[in-house]
N, C-alpha and C. Protein backbone atom coordinates (compact mmCIF):
# COMPACT_ATOMS: atom_id res chain seq x y z
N UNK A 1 76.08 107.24 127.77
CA UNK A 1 76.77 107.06 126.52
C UNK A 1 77.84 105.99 126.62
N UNK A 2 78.58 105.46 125.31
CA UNK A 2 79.21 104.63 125.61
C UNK A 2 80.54 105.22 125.59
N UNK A 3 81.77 104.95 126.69
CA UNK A 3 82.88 105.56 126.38
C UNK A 3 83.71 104.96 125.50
N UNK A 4 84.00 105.38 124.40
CA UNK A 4 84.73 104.86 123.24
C UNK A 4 85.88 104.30 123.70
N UNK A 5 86.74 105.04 124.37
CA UNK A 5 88.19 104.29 124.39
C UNK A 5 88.17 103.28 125.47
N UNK A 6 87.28 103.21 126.26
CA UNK A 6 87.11 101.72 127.38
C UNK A 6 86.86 100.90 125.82
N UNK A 7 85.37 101.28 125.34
CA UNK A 7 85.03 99.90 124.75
C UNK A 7 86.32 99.31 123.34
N UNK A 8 87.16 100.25 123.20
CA UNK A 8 88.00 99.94 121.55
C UNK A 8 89.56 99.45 122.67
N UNK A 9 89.45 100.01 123.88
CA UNK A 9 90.77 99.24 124.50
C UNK A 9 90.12 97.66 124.91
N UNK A 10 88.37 97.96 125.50
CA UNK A 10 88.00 96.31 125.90
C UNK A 10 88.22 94.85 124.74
N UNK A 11 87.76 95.41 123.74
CA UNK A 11 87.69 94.79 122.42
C UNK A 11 89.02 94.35 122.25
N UNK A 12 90.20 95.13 122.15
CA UNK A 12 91.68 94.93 121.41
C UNK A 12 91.53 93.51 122.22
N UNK A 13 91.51 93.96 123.64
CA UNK A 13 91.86 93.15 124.67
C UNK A 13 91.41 91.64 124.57
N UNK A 14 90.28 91.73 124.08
CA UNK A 14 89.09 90.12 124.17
C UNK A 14 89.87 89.80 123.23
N UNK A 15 90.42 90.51 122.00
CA UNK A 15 90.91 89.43 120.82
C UNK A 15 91.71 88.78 121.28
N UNK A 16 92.75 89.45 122.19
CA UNK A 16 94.02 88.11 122.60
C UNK A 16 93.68 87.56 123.50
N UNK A 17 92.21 87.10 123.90
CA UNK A 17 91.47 86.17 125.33
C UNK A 17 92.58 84.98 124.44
N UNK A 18 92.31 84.02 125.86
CA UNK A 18 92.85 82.85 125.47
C UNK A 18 91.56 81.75 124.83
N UNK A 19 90.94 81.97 124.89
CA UNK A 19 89.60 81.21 123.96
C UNK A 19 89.30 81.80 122.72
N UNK A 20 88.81 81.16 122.35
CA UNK A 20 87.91 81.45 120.66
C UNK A 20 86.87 82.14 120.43
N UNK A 21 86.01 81.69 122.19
CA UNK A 21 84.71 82.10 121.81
C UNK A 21 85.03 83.20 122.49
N UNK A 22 85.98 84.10 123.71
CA UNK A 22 85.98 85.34 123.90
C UNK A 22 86.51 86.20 122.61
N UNK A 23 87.60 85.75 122.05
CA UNK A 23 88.02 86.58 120.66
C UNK A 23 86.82 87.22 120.12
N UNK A 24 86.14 85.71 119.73
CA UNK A 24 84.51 86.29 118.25
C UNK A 24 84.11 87.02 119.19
N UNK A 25 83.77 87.41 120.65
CA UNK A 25 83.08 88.53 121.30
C UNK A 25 83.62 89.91 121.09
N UNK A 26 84.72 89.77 121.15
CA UNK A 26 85.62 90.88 120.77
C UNK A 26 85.66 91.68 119.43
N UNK A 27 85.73 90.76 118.78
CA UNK A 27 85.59 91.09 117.30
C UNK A 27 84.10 91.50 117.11
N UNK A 28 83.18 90.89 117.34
CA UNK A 28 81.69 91.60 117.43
C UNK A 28 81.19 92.70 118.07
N UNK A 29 82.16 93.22 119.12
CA UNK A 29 81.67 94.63 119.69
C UNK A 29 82.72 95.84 119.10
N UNK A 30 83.35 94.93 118.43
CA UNK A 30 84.84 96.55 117.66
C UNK A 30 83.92 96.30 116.16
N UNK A 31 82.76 95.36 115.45
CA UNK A 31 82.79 96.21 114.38
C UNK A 31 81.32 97.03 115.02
N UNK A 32 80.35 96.54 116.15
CA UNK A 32 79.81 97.53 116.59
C UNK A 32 80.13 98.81 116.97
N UNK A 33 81.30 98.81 117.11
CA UNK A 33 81.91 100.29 117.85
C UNK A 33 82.12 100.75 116.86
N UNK A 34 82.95 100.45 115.87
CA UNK A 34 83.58 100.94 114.70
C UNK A 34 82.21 101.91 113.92
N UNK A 35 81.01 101.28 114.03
CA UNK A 35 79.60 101.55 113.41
C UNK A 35 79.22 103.10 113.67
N UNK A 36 80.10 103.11 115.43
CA UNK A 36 79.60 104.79 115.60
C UNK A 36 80.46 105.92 116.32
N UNK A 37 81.70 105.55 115.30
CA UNK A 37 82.71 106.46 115.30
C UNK A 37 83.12 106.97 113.65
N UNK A 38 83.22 108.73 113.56
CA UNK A 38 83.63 108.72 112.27
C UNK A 38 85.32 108.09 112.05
N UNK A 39 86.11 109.21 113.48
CA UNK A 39 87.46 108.94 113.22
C UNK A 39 87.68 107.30 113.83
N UNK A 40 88.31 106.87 112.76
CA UNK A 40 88.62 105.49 113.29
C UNK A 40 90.07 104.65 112.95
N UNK A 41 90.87 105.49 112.63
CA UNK A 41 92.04 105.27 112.19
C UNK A 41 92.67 104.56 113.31
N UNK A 42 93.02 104.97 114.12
CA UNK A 42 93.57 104.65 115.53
C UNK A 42 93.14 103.32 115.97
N UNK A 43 91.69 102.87 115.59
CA UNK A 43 91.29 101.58 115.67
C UNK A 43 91.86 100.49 115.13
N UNK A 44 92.16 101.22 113.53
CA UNK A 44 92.63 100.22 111.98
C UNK A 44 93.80 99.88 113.07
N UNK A 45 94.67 100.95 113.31
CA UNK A 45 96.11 101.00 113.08
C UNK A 45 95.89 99.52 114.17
N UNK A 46 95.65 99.59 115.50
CA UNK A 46 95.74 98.85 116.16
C UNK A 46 95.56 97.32 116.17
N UNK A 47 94.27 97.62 115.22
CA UNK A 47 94.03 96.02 114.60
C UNK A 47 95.16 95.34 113.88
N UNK A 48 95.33 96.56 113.07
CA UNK A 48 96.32 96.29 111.75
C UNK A 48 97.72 95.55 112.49
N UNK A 49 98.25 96.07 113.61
CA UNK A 49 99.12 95.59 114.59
C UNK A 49 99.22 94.40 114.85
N UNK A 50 97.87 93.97 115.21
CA UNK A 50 97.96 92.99 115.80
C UNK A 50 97.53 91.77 114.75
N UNK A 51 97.75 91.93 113.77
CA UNK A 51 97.54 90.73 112.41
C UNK A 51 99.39 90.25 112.39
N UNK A 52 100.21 91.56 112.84
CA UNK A 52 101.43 90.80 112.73
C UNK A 52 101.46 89.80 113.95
N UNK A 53 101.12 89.35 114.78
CA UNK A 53 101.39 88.75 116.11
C UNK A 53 101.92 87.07 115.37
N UNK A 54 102.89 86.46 116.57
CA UNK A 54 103.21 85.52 115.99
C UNK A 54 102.75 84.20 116.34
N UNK A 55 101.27 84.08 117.55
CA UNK A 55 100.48 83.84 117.58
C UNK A 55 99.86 83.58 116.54
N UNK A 56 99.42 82.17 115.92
CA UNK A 56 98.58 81.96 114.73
C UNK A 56 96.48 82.32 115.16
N UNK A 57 96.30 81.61 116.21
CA UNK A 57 95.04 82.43 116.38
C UNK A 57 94.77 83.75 116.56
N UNK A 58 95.58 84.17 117.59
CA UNK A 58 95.63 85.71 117.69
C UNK A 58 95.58 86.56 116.37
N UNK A 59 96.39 86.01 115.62
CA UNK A 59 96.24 86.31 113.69
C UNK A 59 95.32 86.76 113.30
N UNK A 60 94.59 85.05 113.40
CA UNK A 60 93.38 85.05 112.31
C UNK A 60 92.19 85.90 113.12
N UNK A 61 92.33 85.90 114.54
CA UNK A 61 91.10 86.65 115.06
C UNK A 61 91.17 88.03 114.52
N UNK A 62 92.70 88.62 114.68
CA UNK A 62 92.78 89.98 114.44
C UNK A 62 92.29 90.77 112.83
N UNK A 63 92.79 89.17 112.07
CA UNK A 63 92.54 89.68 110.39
C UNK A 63 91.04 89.26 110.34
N UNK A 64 90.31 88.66 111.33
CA UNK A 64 88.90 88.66 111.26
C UNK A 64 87.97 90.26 111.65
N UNK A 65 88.95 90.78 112.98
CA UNK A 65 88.47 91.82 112.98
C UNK A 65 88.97 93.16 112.20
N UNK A 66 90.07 93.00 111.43
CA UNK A 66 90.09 93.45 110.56
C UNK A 66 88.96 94.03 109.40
N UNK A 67 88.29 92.69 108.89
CA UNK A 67 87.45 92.04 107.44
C UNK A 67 86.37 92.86 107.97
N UNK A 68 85.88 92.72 109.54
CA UNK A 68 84.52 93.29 110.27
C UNK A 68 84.91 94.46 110.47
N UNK A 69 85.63 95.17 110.94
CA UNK A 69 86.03 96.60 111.26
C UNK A 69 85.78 97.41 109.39
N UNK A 70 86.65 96.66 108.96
CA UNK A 70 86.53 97.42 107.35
C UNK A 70 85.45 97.64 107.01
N UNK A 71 84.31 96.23 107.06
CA UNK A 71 82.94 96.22 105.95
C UNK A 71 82.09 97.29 106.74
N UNK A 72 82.04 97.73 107.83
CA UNK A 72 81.58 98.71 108.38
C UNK A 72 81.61 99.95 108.30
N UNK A 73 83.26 99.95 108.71
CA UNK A 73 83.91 101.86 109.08
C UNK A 73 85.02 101.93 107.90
N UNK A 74 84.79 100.90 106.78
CA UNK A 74 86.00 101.21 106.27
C UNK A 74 85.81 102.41 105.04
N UNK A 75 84.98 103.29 105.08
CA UNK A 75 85.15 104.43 104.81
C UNK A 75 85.24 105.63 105.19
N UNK A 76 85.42 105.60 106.80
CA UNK A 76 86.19 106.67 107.50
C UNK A 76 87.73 106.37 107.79
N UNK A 77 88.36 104.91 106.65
CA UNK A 77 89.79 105.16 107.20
C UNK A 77 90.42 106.22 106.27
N UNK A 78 91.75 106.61 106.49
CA UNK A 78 92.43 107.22 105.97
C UNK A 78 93.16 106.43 104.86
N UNK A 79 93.11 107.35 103.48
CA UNK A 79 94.08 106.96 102.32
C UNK A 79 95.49 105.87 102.50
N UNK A 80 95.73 106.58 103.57
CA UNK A 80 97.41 106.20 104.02
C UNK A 80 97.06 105.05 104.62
N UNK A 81 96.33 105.10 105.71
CA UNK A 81 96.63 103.58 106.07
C UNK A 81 95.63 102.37 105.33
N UNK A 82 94.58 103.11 104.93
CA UNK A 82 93.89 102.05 103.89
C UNK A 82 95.61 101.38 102.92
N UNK A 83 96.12 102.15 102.25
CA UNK A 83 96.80 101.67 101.44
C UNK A 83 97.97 100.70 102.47
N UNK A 84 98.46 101.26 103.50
CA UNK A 84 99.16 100.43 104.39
C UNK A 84 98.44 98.73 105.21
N UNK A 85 97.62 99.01 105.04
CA UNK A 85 96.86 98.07 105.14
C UNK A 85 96.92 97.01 103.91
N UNK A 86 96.38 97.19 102.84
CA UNK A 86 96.70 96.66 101.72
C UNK A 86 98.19 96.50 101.28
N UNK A 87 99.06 96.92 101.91
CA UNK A 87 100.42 96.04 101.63
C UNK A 87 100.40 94.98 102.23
N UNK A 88 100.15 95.28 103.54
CA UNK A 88 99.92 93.94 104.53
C UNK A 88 99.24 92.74 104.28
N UNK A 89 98.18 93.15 103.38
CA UNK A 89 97.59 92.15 103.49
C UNK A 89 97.44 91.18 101.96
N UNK A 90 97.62 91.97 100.91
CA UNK A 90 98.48 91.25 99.96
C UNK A 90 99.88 90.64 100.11
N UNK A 91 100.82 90.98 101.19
CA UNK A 91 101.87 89.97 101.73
C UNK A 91 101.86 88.67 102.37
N UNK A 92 100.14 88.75 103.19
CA UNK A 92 99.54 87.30 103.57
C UNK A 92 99.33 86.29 102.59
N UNK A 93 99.35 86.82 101.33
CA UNK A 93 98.31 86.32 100.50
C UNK A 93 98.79 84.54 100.03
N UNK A 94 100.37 84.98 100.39
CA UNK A 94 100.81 83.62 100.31
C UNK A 94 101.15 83.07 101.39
N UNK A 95 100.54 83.34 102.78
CA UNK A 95 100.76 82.81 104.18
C UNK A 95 100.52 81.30 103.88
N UNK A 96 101.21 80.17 104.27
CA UNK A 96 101.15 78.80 104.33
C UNK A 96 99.88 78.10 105.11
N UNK A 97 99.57 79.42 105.58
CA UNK A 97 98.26 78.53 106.73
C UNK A 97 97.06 78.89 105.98
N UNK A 98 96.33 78.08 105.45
CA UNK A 98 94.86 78.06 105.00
C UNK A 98 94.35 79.54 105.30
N UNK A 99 94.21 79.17 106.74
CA UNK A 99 92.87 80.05 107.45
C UNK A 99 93.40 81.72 107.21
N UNK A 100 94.69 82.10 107.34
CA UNK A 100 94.89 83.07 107.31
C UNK A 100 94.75 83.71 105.88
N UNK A 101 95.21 82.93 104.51
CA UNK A 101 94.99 83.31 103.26
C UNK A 101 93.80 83.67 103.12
N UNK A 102 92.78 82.91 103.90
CA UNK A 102 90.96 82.99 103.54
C UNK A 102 90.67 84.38 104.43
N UNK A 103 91.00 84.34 106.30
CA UNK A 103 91.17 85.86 105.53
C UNK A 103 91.05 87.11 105.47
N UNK A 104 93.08 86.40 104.99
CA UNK A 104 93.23 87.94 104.20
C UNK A 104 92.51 88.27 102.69
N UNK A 105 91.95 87.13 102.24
CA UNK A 105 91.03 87.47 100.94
C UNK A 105 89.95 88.07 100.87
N UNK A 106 88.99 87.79 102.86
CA UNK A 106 87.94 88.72 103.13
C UNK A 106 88.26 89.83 103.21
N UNK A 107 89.19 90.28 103.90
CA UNK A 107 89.58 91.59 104.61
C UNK A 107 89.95 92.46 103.20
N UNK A 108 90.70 91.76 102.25
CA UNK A 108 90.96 92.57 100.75
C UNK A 108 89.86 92.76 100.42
N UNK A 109 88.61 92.10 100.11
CA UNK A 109 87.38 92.26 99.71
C UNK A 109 86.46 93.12 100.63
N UNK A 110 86.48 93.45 101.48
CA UNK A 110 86.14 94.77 102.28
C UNK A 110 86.80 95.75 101.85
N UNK A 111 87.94 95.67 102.15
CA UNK A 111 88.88 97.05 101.89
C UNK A 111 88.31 97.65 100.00
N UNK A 112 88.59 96.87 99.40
CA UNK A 112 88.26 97.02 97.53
C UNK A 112 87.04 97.48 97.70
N UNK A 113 85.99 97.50 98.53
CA UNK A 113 84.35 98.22 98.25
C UNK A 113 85.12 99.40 99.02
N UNK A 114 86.28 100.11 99.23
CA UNK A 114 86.58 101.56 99.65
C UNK A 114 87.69 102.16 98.81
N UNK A 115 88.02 101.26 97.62
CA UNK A 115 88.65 101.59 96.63
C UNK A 115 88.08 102.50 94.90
N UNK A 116 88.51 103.58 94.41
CA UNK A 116 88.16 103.61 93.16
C UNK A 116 88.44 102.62 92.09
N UNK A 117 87.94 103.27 91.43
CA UNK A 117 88.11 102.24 90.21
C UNK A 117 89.50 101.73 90.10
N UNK A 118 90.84 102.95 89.75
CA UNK A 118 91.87 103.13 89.53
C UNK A 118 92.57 102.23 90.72
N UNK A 119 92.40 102.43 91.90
CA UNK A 119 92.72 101.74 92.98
C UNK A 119 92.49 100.33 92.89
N UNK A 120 91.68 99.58 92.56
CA UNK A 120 90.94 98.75 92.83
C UNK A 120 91.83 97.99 91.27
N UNK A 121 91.81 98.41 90.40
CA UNK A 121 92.68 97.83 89.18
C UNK A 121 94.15 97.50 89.54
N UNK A 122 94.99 98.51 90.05
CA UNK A 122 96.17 98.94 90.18
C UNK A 122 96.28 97.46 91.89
N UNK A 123 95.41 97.54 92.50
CA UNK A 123 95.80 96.50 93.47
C UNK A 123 95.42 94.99 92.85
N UNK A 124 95.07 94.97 92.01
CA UNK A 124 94.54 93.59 91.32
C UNK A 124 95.38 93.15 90.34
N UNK A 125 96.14 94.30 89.56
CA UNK A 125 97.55 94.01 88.53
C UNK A 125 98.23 93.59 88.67
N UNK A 126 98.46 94.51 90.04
CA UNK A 126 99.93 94.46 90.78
C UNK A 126 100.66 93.79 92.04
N UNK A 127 99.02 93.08 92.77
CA UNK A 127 99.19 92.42 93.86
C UNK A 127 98.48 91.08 93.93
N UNK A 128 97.45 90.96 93.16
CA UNK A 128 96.69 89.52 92.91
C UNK A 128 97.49 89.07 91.82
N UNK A 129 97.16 89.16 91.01
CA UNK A 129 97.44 88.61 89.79
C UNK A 129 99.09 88.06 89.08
């Protein structure tokens, strides 16, 4: 079997490789992992962490695995940090750097296919628009 917390500590780890092409490896085996775990909060949170880094690649890899972690498992996260998440990432929204606005626009667009209706209005009123 695969041991979960080697492979979700290996993954964190590849994102802050010092290359590009170890990051995208990284990011490709956490949204595989993410695929076959229900609880996965502990994953978000960590990702979610590491989107603050002040590292600009380290960033965008993390809000990449963010966008991939979500479109996957993002309906075993929790209410709370789904919504904590979405502060975060409507605060990017006016980040100065291209790459990071683009995205935090994916990662919102993952997260919104785990939103209701009401949710999904109320973050578009009040945080896009």
């Amino acid at each position: 079997g695969i041991n979960a917390e080697y492979g979700e500590s290996s993954g964190i780890n590849a994102e802050y490789g010092g290359t590009r092409e170890v990051r995208e490896k990284g990011v490709t085996a956490l949204t595989k992992l993410v695929s076959l775990h229900n609880r996965v909060d502990n994953l978000f949170t960590d990702i979610h962490s590491g989107t603050k880094n002040e590292n600009l690649s380290t960033r965008e890899t993390m809000f990449s695995a963010l966008q991939g972690t979500m479109y996957i498992g993002g309906s075993n996260m929790s209410a709370n940090l789904a919504l904590s998440i979405s502060v975060t990432l409507t605060n990017h929204l006016g980040a100065p750097e291209d790459i990071i606005r683009t995205a935090n626009g994916a990662c919102i667009g993952s997260l919104a296919t785990f939103f209701n209706e009401e949710e999904l209005e109320k973050l578009i009123r009040d945080k896009i628009l």
